[in-house]
Protein backbone atom coordinates (compact mmCIF):
# COMPACT_ATOMS: atom_id res chain seq x y z
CA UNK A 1 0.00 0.00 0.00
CA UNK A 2 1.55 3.62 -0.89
CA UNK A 3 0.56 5.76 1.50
CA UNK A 4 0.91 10.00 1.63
CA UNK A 5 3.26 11.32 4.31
CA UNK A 6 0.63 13.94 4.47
CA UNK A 7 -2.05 10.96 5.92
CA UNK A 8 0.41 9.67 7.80
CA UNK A 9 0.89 12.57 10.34
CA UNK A 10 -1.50 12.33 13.07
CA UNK A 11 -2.00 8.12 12.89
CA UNK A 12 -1.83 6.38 16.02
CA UNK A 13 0.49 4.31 17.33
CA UNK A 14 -0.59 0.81 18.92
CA UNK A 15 1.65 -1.41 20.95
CA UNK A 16 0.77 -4.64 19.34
CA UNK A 17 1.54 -6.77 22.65
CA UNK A 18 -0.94 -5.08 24.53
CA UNK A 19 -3.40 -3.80 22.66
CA UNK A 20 -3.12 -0.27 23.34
CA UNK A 21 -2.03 3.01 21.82
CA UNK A 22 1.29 4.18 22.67
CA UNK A 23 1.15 7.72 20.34
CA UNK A 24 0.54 9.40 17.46
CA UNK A 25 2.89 9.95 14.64
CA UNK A 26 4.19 13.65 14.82
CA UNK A 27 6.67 13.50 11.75
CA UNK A 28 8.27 10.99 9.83
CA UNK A 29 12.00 10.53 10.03
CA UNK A 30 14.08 10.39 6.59
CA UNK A 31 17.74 9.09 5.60
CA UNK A 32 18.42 11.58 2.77
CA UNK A 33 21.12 8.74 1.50
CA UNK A 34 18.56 6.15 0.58
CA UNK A 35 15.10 7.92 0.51
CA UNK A 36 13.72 5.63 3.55
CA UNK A 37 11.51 5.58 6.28
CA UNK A 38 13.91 5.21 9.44
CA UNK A 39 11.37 5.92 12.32
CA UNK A 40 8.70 8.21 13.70
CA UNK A 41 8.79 11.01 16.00
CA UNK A 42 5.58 10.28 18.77
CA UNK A 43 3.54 12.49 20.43
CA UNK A 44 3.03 10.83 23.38
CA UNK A 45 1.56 12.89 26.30
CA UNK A 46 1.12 16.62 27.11
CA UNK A 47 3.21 15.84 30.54
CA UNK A 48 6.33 13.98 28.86
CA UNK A 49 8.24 17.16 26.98
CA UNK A 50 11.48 14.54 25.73
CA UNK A 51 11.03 13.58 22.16
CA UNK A 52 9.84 9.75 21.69
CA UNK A 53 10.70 8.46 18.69
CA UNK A 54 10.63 4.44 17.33
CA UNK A 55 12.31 3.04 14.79
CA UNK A 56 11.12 1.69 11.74
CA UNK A 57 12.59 -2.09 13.05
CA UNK A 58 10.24 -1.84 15.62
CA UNK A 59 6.88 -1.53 13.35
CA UNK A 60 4.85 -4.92 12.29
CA UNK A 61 2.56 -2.56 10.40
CA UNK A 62 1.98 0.98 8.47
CA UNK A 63 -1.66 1.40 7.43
CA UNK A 64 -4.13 4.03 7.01
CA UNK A 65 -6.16 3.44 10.04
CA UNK A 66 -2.75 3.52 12.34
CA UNK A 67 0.57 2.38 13.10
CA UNK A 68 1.61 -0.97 14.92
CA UNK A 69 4.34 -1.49 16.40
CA UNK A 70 5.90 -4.38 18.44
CA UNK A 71 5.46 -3.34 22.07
CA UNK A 72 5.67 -0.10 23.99
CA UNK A 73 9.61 -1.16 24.96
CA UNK A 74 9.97 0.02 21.36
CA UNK A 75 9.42 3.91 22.12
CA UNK A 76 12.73 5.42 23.11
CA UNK A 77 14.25 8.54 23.66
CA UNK A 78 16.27 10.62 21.35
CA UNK A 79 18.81 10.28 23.48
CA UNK A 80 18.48 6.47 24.00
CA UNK A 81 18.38 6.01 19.98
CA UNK A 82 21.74 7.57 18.47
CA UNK A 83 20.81 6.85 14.85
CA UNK A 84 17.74 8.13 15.08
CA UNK A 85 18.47 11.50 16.47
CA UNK A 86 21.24 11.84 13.88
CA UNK A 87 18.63 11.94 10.87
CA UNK A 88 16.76 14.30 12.76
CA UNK A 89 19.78 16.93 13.34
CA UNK A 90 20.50 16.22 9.65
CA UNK A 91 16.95 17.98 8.82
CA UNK A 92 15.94 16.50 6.26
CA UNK A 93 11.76 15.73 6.26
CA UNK A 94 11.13 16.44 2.25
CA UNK A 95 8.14 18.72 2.49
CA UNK A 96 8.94 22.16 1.13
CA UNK A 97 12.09 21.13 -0.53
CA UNK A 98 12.66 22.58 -3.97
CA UNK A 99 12.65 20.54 -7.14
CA UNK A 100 14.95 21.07 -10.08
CA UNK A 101 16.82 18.94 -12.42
CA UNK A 102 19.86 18.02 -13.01
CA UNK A 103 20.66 21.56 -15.32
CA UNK A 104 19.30 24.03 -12.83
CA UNK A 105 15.56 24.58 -14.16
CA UNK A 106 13.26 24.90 -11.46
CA UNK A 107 10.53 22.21 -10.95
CA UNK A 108 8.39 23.42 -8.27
CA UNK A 109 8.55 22.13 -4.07
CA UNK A 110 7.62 19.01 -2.65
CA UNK A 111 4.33 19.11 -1.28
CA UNK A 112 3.67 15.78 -0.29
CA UNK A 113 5.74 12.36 -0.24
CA UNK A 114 4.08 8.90 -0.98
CA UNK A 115 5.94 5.94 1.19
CA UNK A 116 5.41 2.24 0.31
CA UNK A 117 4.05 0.59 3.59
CA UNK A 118 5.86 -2.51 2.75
CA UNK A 119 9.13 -1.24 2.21
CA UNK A 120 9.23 2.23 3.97
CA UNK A 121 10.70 3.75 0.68
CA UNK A 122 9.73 7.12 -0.72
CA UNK A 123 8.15 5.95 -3.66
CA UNK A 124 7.04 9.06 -5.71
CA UNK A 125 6.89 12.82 -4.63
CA UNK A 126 3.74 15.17 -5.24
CA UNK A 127 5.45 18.50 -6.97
CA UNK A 128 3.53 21.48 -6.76
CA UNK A 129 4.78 24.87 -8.70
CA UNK A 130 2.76 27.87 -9.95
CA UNK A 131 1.32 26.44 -12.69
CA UNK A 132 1.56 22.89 -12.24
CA UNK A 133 1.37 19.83 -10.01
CA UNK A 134 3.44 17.12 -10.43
CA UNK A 135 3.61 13.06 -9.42
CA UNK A 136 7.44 12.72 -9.71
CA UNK A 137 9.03 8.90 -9.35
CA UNK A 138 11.68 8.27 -7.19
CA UNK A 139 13.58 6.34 -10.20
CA UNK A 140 13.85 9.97 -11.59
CA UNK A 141 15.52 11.32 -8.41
CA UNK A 142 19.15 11.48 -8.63
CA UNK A 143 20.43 13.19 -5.76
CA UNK A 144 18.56 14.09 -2.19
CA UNK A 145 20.34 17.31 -0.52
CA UNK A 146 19.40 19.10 2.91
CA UNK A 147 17.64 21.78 0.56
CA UNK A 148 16.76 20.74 -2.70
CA UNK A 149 15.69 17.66 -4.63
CA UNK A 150 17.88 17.04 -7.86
CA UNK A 151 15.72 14.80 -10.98
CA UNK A 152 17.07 13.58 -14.04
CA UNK A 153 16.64 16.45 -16.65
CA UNK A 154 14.45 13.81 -18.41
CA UNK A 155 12.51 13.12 -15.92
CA UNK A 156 8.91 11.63 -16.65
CA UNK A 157 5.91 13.03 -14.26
CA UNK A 158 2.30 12.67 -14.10
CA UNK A 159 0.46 15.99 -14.28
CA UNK A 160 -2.10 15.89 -12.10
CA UNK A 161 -4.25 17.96 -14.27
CA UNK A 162 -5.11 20.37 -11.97
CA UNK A 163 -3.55 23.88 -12.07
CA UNK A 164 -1.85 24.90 -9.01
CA UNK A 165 -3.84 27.17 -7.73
CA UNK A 166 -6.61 24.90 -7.64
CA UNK A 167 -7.84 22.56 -5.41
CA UNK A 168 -4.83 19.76 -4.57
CA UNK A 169 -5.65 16.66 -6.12
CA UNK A 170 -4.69 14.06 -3.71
C-alpha cells in the first residue's frame, strides 16, 4: 500500500503486545542517502516534553487506520536512539524542498511524499509549482540534498491535471 506522508501525520500508534495506543505519529524521520523511512517522531503525552521516537525495526505494520508497532519497549528517547536522532539533526523531512533537475531549471517544491508501507521507501513525490502539479518517481531522483531535490533532466511526471492554484488533487 503507498501511502501519503501527508495521511500519515496524526495516525496512532498501537503497541501490538498489549493492545493499546502508545502515540501518534508527529513526523516521519528520513535518511536523505537512501530515501527511507527510518522511524517516527511520537507524540506521546502533554506531561512527557522529551522527544519519543521508534524506529522503523520496531513496526509490524503501516496502514491508514494507524501504526503498529511491536510493544511499547519500542518507544525510546532521542537520546536512547543515536541513529535516530542523527537523521533528525540532519533535517531532512522532504516537504517544502525545492525541485529542479539536473541543469538548474526549477521544478516546483515538494508538497507531499508517498511511502510504500511494505518497504518504507519514498516511492514518488507530489510537486507542486505555480502552474503545475506534479507526481514525480523516485527512479527519476538522482540526488537528495538538505535543501533541494535534484531529478534527471528527463525526468517523466504525471500531471495531475489540476492547475496549481486549484484545489490539490490528492
Amino acid at each position: 500500500m503507498i501511502l501519503p506522508y501527508t495521511k500519515i501525520i496524526g495516525l496512532p500508534v498501537f503497541d501490538f503486545k498489549n493492545q493499546s495506543q502508545i502515540g501518534t505519529v508527529k513526523d516521519v524521520i528520513i535518511q536523505a542517502k537512501d530515501f527511507k523511512v527510518s522511524g517516527f517522531i511520537l507524540e506521546s503525552s502533554i506531561f512527557d516534553r522529551k522527544t519519543k521516537v521508534i524506529s522503523s525495526t520496531d513496526l509490524i505494520d503501516i496502514a491508514s487506520q494507524g501504526v503498529i508497532a511491536n510493544d511499547e519497549d519500542a518507544v525510546s528517547t532521542t537520546e536512547e536512539n543515536v541513529r535516530l536522532k542523527d537523521a533528525i539533526k540532519s533535517g531532512y523531512h522532504g516537504i517544502g524542498q525545492k525541485v529542479v533537475t539536473k541543469s538548474g531549471k526549477g521544478i516546483g517544491k515538494v508538497i507531499d511524499l508517498f511511502i510504500s508501507s511494505e518497504t518504507l521507501e519514498i516511492s514518488k513525490i507530489h510537486v507542486k509549482s505555480v502552474f503545475i502539479e506534479r507526481i514525480i518517481s523516485r527512479s527519476a531522483i538522482i540526488e537528495i540534498k538538505k535543501k533541494k531535490i535534484i531529478v534527471r533532466d528527463n525526468f517523466e511526471a504525471v500531471q495531475t491535471g489540476v492547475p496549481a492554484m486549484g484545489p490539490s488533487v490528492i
